[in-house]
PDB file of N, CA and C in Angstrom:
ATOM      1  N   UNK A   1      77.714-162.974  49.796  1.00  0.00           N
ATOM      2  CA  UNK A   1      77.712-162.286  48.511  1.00  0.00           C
ATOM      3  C   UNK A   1      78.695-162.972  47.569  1.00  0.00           C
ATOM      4  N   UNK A   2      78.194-162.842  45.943  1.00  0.00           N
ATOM      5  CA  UNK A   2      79.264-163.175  45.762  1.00  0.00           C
ATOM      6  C   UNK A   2      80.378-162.196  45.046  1.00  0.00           C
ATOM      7  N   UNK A   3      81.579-163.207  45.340  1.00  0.00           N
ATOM      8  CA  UNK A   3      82.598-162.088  44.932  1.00  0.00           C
ATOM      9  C   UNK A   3      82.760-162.162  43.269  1.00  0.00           C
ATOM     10  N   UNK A   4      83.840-161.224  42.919  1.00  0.00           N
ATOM     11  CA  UNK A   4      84.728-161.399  41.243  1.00  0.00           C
ATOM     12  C   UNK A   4      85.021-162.382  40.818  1.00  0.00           C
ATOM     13  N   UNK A   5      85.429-163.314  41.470  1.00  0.00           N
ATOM     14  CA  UNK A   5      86.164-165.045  41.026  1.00  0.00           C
ATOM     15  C   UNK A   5      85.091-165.573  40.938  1.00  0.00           C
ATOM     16  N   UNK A   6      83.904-165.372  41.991  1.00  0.00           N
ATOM     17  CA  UNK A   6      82.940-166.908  41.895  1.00  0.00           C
ATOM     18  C   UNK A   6      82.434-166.213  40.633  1.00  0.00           C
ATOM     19  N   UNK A   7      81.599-165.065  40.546  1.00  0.00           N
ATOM     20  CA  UNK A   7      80.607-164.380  39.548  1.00  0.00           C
ATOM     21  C   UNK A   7      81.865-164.924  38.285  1.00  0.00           C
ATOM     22  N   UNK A   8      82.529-164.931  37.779  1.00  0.00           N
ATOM     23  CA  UNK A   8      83.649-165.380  36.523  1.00  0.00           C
ATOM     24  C   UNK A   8      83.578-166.916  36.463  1.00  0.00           C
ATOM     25  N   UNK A   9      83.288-167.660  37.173  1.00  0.00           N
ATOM     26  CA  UNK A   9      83.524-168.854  37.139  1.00  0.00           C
ATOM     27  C   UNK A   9      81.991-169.087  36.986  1.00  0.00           C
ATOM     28  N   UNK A  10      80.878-168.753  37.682  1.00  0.00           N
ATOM     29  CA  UNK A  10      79.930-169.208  37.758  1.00  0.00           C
ATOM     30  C   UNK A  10      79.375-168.542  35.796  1.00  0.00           C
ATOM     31  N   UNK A  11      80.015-167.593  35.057  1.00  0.00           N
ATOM     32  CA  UNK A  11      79.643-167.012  33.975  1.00  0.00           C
ATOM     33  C   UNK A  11      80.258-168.294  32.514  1.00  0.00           C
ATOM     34  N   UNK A  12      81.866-168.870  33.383  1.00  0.00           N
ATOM     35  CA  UNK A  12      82.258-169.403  32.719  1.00  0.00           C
ATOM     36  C   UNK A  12      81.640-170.774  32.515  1.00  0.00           C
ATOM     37  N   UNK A  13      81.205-171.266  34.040  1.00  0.00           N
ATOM     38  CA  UNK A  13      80.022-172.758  34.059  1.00  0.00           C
ATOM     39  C   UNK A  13      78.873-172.376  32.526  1.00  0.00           C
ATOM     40  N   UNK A  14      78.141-171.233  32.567  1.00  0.00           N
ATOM     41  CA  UNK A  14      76.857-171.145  31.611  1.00  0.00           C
ATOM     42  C   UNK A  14      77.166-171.472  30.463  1.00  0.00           C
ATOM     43  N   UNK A  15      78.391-170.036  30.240  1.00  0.00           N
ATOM     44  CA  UNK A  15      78.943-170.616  28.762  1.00  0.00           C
ATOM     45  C   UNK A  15      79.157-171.763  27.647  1.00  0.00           C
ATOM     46  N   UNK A  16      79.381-172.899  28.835  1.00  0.00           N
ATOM     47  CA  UNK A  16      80.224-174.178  29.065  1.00  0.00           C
ATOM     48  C   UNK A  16      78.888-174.904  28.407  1.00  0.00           C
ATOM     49  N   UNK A  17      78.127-174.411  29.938  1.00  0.00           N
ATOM     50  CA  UNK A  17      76.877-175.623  29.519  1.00  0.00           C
ATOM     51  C   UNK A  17      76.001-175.447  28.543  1.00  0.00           C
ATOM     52  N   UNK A  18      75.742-174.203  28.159  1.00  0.00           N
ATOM     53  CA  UNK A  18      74.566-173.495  27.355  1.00  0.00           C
ATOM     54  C   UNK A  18      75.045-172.991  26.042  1.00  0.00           C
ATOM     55  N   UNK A  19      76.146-172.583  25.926  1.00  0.00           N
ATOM     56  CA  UNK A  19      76.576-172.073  24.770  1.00  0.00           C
ATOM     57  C   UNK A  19      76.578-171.053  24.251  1.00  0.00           C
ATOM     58  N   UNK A  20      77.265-170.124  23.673  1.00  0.00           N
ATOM     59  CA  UNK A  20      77.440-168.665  23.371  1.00  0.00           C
ATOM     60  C   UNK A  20      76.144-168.372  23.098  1.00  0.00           C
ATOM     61  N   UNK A  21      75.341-168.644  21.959  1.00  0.00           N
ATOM     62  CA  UNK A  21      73.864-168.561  21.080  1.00  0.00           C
ATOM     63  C   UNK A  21      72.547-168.909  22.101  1.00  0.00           C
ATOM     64  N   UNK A  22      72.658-169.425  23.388  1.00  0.00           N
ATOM     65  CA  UNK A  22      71.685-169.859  24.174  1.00  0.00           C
ATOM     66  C   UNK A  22      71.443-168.938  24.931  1.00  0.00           C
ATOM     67  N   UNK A  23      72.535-168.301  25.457  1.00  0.00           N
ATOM     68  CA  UNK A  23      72.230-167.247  26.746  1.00  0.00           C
ATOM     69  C   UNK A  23      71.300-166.400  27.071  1.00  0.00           C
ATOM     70  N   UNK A  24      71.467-165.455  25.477  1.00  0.00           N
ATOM     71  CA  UNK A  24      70.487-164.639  25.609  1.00  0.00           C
ATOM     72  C   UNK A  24      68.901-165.482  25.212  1.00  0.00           C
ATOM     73  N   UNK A  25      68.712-166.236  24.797  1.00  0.00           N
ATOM     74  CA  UNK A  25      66.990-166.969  24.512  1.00  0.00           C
ATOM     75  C   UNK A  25      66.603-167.156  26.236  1.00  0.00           C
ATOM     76  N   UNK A  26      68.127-167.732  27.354  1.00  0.00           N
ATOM     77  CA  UNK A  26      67.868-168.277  28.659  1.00  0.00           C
ATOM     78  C   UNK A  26      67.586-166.960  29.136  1.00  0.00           C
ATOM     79  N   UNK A  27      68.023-165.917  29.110  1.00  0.00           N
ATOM     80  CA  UNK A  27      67.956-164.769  29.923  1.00  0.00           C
ATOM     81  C   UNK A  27      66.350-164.007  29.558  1.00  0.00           C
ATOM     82  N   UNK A  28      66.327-163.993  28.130  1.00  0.00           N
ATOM     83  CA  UNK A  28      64.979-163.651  27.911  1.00  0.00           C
ATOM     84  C   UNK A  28      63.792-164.505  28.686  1.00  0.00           C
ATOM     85  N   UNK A  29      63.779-165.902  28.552  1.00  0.00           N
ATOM     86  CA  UNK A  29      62.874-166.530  29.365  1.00  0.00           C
ATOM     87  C   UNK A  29      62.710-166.206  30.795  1.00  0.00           C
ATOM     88  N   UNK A  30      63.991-165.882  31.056  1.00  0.00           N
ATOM     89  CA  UNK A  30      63.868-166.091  32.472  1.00  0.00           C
ATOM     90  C   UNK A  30      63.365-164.643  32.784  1.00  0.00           C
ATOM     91  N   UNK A  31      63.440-163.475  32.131  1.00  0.00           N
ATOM     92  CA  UNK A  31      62.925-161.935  32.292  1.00  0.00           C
ATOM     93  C   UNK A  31      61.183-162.281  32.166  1.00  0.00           C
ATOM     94  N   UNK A  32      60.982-163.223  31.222  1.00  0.00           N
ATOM     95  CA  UNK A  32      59.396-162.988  30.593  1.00  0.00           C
ATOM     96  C   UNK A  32      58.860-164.162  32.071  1.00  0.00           C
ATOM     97  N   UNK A  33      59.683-165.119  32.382  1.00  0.00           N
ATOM     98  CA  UNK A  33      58.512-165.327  33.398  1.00  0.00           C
ATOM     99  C   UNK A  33      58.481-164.844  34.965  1.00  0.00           C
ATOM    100  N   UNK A  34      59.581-163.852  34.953  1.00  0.00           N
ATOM    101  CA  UNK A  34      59.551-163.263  36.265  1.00  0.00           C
ATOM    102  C   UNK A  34      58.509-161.707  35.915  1.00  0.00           C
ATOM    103  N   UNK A  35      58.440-161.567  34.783  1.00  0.00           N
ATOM    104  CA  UNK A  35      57.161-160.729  34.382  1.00  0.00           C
ATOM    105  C   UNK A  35      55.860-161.736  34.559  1.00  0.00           C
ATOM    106  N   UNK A  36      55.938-162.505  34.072  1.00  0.00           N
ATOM    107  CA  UNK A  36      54.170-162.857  34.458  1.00  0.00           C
ATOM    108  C   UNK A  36      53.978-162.916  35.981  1.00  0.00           C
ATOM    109  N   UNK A  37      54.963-163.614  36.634  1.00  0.00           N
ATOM    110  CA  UNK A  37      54.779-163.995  37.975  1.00  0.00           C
ATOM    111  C   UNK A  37      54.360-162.142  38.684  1.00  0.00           C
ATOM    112  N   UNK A  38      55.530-161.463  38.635  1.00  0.00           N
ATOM    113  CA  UNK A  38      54.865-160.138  39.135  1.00  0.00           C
ATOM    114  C   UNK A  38      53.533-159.654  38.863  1.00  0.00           C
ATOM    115  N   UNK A  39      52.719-159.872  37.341  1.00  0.00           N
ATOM    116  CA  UNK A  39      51.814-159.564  36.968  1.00  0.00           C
ATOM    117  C   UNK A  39      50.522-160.666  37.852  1.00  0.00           C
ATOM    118  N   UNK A  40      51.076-161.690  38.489  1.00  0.00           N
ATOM    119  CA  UNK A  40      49.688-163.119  39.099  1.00  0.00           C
ATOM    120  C   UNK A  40      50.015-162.192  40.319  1.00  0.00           C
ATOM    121  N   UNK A  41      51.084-161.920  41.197  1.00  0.00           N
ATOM    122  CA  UNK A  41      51.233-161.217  42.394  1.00  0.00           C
ATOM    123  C   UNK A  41      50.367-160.075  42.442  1.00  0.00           C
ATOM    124  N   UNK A  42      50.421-159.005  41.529  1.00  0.00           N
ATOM    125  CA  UNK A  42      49.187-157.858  41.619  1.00  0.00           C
ATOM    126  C   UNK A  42      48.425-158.444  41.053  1.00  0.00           C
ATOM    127  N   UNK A  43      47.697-159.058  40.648  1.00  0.00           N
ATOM    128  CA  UNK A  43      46.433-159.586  39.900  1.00  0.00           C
ATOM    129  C   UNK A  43      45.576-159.875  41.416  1.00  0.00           C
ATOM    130  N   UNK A  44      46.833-161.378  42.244  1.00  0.00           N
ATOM    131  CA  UNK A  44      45.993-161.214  43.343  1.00  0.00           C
ATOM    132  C   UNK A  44      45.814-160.466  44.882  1.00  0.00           C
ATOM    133  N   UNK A  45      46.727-159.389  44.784  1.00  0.00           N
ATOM    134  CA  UNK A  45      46.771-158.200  45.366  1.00  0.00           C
ATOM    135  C   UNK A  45      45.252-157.696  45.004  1.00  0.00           C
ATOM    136  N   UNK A  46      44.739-157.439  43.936  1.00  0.00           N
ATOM    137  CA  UNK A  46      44.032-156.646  43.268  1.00  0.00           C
ATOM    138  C   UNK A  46      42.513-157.537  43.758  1.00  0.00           C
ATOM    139  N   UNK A  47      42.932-158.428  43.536  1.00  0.00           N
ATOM    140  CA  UNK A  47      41.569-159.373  44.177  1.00  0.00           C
ATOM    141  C   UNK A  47      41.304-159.478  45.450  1.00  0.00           C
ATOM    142  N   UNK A  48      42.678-159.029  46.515  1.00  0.00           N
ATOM    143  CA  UNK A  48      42.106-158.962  47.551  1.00  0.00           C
ATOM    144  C   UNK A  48      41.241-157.755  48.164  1.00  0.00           C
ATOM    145  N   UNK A  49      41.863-156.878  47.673  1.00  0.00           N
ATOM    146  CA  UNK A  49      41.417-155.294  47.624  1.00  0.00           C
ATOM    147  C   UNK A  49      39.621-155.249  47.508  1.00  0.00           C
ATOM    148  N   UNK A  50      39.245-156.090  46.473  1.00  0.00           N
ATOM    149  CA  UNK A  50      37.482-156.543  46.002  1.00  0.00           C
ATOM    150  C   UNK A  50      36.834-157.007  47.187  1.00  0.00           C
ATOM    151  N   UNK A  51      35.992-156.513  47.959  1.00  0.00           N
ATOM    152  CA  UNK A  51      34.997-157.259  48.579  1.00  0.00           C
ATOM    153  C   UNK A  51      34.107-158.129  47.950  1.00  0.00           C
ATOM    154  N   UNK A  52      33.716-159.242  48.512  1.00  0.00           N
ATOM    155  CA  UNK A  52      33.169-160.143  47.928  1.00  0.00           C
ATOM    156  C   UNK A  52      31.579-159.829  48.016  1.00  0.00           C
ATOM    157  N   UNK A  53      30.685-159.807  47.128  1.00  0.00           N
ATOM    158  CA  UNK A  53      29.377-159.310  46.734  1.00  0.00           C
ATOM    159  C   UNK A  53      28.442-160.804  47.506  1.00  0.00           C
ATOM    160  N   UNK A  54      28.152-160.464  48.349  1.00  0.00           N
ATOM    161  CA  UNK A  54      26.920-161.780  48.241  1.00  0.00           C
ATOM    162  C   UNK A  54      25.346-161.339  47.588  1.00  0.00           C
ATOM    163  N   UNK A  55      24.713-162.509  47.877  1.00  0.00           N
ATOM    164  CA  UNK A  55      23.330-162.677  46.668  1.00  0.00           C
ATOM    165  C   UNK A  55      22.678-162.217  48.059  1.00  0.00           C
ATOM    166  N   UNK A  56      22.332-161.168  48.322  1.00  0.00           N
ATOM    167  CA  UNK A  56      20.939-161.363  49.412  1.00  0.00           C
ATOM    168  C   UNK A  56      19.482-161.315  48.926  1.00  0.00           C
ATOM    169  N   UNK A  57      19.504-161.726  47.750  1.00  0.00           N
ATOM    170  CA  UNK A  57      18.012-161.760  47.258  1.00  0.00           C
ATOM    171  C   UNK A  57      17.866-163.099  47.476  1.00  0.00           C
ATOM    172  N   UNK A  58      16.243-163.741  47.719  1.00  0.00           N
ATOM    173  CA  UNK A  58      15.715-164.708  47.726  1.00  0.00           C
ATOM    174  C   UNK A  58      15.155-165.513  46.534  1.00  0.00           C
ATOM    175  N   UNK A  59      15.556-166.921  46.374  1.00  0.00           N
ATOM    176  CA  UNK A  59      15.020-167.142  45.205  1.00  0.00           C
ATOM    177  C   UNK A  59      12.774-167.319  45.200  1.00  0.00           C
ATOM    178  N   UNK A  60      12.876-166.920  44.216  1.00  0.00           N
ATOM    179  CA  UNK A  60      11.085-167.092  44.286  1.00  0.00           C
ATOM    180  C   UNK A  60      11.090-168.305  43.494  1.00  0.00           C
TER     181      UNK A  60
END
């Protein structure tokens, strides 16, 4: 886990690298694509759930 010192240091690395004005655009991205990804996870949850239809008609 981590502790108080690393979580402060590892806050102070972002700052450093990214810059006061970046954080939140990085944090938003990173919320919006851990939303799509949950949304492809039930999508193909949802597809497995579907039995697959076959054609049993014959073509004439």
């Amino acid at each position: 886990m981590i502790g108080g010192n690393q979580f402060l240091i590892i806050v102070i690395v972002a700052l450093v690298l990214f810059g006061g004005s970046q954080i939140p655009k990085l944090a938003r991205s990173i919320g919006q694509a851990q939303k799509e990804f949950k949304q492809g996870l039930a999508e193909d949850v949802d597809d497995e759930d579907e039995p697959e239809v076959e054609s049993t008609q014959k073509k004439k």
